[in-house]
N, C-alpha and C. Protein backbone atom coordinates (compact mmCIF):
# COMPACT_ATOMS: atom_id res chain seq x y z
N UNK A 1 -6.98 87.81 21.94
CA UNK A 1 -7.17 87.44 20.57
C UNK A 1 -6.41 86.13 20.32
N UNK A 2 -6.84 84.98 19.47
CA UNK A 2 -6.45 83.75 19.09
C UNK A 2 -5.46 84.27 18.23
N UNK A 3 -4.57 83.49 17.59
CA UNK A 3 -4.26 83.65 16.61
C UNK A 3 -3.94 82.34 15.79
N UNK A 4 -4.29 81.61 14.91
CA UNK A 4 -3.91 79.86 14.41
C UNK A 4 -3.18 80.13 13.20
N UNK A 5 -1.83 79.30 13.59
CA UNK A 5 -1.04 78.93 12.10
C UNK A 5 -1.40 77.79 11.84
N UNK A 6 -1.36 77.28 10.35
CA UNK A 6 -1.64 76.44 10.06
C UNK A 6 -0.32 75.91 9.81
N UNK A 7 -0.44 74.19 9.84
CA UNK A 7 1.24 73.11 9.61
C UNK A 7 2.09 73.32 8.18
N UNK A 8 0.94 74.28 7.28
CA UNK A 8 1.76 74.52 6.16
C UNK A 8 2.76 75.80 6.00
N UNK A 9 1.33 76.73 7.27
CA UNK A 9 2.19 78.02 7.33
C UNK A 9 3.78 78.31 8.70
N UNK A 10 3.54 77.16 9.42
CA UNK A 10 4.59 76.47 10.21
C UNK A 10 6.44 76.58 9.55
N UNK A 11 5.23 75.53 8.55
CA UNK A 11 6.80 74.96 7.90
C UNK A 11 7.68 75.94 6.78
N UNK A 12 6.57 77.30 6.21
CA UNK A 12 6.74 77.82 5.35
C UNK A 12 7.88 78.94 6.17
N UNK A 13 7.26 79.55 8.00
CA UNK A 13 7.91 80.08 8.26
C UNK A 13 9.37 79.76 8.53
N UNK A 14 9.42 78.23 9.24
CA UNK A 14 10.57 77.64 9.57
C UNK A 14 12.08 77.83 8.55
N UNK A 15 11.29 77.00 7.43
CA UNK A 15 12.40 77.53 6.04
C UNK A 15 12.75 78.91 6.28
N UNK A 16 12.22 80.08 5.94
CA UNK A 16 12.41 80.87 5.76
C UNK A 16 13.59 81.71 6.67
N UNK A 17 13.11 80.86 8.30
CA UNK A 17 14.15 81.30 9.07
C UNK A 17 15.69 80.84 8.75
N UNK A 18 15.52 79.63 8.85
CA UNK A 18 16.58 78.78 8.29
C UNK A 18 17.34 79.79 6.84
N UNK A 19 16.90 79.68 6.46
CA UNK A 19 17.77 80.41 4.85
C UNK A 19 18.04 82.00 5.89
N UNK A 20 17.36 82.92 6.51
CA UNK A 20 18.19 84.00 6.86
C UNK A 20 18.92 83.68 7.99
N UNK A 21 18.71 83.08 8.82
CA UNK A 21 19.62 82.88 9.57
C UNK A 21 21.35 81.93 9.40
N UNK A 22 21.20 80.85 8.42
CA UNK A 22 22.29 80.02 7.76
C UNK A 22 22.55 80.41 6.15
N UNK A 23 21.53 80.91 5.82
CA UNK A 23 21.90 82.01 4.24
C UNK A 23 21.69 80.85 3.42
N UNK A 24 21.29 79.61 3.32
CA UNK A 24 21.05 78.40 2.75
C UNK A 24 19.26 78.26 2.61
N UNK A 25 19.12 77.89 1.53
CA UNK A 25 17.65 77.50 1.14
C UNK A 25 17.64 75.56 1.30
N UNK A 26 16.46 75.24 1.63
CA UNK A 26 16.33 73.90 1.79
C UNK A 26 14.74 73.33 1.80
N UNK A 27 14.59 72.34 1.39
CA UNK A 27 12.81 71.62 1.07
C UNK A 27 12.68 70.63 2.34
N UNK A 28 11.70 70.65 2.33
CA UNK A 28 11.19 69.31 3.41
C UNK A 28 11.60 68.04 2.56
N UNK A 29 12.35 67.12 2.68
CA UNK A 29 12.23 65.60 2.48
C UNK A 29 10.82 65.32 2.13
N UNK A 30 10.80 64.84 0.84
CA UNK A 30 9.38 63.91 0.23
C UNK A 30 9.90 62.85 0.95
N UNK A 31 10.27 62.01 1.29
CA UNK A 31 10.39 60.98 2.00
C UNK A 31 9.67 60.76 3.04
N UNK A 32 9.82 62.02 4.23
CA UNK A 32 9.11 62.07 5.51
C UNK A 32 8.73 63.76 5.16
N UNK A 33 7.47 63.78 4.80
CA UNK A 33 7.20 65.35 4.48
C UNK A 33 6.44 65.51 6.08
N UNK A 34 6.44 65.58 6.96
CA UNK A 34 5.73 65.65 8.30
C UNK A 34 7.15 66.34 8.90
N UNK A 35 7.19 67.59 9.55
CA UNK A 35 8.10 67.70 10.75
C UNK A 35 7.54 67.09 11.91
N UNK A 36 8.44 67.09 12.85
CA UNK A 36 8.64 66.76 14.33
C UNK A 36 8.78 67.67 15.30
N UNK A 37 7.67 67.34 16.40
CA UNK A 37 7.88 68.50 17.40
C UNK A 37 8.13 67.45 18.54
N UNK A 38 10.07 67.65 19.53
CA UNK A 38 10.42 67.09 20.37
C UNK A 38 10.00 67.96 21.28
N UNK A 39 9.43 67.44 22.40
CA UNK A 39 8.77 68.64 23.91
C UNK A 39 9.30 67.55 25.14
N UNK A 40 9.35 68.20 25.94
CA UNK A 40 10.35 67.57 27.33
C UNK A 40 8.80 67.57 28.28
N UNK A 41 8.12 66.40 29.22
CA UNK A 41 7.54 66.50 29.85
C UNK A 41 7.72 66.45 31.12
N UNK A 42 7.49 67.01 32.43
CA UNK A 42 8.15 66.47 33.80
C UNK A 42 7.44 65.62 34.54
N UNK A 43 7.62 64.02 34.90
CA UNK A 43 7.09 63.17 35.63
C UNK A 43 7.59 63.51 37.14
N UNK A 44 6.31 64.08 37.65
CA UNK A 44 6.78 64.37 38.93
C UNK A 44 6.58 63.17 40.06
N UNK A 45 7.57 63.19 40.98
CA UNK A 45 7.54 61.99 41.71
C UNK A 45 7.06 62.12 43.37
N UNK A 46 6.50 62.04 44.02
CA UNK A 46 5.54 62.83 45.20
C UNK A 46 6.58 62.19 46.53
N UNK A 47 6.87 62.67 47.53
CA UNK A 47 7.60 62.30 48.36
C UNK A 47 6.62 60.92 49.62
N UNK A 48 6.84 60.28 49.93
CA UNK A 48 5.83 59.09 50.67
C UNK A 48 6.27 58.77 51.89
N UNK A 49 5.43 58.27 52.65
CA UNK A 49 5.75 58.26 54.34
C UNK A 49 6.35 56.77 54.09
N UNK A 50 6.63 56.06 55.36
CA UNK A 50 7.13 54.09 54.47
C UNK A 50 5.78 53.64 54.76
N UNK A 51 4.64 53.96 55.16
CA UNK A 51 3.54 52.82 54.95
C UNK A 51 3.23 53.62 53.32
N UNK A 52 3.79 54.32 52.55
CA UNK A 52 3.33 54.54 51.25
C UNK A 52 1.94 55.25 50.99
N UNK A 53 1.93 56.50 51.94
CA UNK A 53 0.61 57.25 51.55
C UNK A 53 1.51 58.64 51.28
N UNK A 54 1.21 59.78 50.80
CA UNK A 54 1.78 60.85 50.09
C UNK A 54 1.78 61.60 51.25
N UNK A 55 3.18 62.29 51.54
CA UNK A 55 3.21 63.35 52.15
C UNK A 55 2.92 64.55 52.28
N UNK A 56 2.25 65.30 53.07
CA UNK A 56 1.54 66.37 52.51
C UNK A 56 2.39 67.65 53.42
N UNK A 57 2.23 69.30 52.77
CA UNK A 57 2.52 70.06 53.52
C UNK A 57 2.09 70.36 54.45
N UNK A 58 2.46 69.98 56.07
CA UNK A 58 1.06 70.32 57.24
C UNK A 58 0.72 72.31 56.75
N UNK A 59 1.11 72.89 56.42
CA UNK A 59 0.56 73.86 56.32
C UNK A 59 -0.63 74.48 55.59
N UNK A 60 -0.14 73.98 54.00
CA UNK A 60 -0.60 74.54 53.25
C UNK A 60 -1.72 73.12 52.84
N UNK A 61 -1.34 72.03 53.07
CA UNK A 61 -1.76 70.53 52.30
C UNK A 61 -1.23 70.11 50.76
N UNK A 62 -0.71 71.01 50.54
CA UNK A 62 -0.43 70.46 48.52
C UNK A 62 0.60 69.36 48.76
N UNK A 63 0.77 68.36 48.21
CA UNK A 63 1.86 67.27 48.19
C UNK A 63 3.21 67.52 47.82
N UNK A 64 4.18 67.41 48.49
CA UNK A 64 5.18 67.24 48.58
C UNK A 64 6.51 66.39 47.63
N UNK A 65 6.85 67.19 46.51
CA UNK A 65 7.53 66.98 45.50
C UNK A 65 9.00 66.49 45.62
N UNK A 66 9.07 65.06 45.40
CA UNK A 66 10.83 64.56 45.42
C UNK A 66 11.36 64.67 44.14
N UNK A 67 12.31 65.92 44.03
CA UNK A 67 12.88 66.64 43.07
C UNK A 67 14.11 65.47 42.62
N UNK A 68 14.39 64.34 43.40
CA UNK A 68 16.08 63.71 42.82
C UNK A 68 15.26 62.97 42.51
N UNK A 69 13.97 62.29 42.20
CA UNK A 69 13.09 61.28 42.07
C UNK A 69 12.67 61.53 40.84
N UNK A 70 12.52 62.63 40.02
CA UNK A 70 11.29 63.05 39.61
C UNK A 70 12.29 63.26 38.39
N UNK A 71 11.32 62.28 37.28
CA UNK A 71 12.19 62.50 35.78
C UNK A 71 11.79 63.27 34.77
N UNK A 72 12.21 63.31 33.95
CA UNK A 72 11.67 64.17 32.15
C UNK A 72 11.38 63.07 31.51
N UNK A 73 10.62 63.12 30.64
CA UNK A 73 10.06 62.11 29.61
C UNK A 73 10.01 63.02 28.44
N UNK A 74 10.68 63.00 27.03
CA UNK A 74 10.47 63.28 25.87
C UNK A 74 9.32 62.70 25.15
N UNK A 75 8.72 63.49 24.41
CA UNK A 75 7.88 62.89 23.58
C UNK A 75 7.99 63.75 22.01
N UNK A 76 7.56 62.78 21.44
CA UNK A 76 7.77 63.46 19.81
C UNK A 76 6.30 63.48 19.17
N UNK A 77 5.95 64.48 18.47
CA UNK A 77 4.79 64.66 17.80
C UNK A 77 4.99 65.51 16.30
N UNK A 78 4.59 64.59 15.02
CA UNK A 78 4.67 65.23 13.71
C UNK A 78 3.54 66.10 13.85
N UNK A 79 3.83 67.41 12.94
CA UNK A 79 3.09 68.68 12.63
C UNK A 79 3.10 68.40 10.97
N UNK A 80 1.80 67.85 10.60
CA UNK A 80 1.37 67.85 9.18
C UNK A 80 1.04 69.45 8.89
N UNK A 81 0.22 69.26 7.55
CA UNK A 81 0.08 70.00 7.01
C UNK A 81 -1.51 70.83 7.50
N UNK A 82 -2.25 69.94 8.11
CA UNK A 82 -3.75 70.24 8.46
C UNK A 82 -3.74 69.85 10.21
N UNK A 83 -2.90 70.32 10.78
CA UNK A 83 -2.38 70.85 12.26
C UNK A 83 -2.26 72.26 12.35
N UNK A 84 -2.95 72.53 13.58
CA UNK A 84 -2.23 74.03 13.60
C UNK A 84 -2.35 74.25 15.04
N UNK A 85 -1.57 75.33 15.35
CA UNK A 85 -0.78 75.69 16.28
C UNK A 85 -1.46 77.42 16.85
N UNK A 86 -1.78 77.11 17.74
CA UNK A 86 -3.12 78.16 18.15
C UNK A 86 -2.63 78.84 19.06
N UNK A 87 -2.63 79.96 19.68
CA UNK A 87 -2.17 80.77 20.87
C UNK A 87 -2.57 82.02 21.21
N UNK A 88 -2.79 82.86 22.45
CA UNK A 88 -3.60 83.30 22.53
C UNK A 88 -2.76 84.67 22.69
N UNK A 89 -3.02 86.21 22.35
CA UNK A 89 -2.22 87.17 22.65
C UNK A 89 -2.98 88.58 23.21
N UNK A 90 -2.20 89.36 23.84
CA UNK A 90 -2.73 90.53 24.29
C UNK A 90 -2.10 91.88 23.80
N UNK A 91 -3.14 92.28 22.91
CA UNK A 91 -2.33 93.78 21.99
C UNK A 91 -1.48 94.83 22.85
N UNK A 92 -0.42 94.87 22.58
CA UNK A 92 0.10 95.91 23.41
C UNK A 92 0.41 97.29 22.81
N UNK A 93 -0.18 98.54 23.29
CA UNK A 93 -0.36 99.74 22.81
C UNK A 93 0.79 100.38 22.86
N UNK A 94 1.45 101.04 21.89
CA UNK A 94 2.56 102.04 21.42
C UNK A 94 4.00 101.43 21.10
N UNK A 95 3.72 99.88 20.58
CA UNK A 95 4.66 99.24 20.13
C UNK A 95 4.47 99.19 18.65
């Protein structure tokens, strides 16, 4: 089963956490009424022979990952009001 929140019902839950969890009530800024969603991406960096072709696993073949090479990239994305946030779930019986 899908289930979609919408960016209004997002932000409505967010507050709400915020005030029970810090016991404080608070509004979105009219200034910047858009939240921000920061997400960490991983740029993976592939390990290379020196003539510069990709090393592969002789076993299996999948390419070969250089982990001290290989960075994070942040990216930021606002969640308006006509965004929503979709996900998919599986009912679990006798909960």
């Amino acid at each position: 089963m899908e289930i979609k929140i919408s960016g209004h019902e997002v932000e409505e839950a967010i507050l709400n956490f915020v005030k029970k969890k810090y016991g404080h009530s608070f509004k979105i800024s009219e200034h910047d009424p858009c939240m921000t969603l920061e997400s960490s991406e991983r740029i993976w960096v592939y390990r290379k022979h020196k003539n510069g072709k990709v090393k592969t696993n002789p076993e299996h073949g999948y390419k070969l990952v250089d982990h001290d090479k290989s960075t994070w990239k942040r990216t930021f994305t606002t969640i308006g009001e006509c965004d929503e946030i979709s996900f998919y779930v599986k009912e679990v019986s006798g909960e």
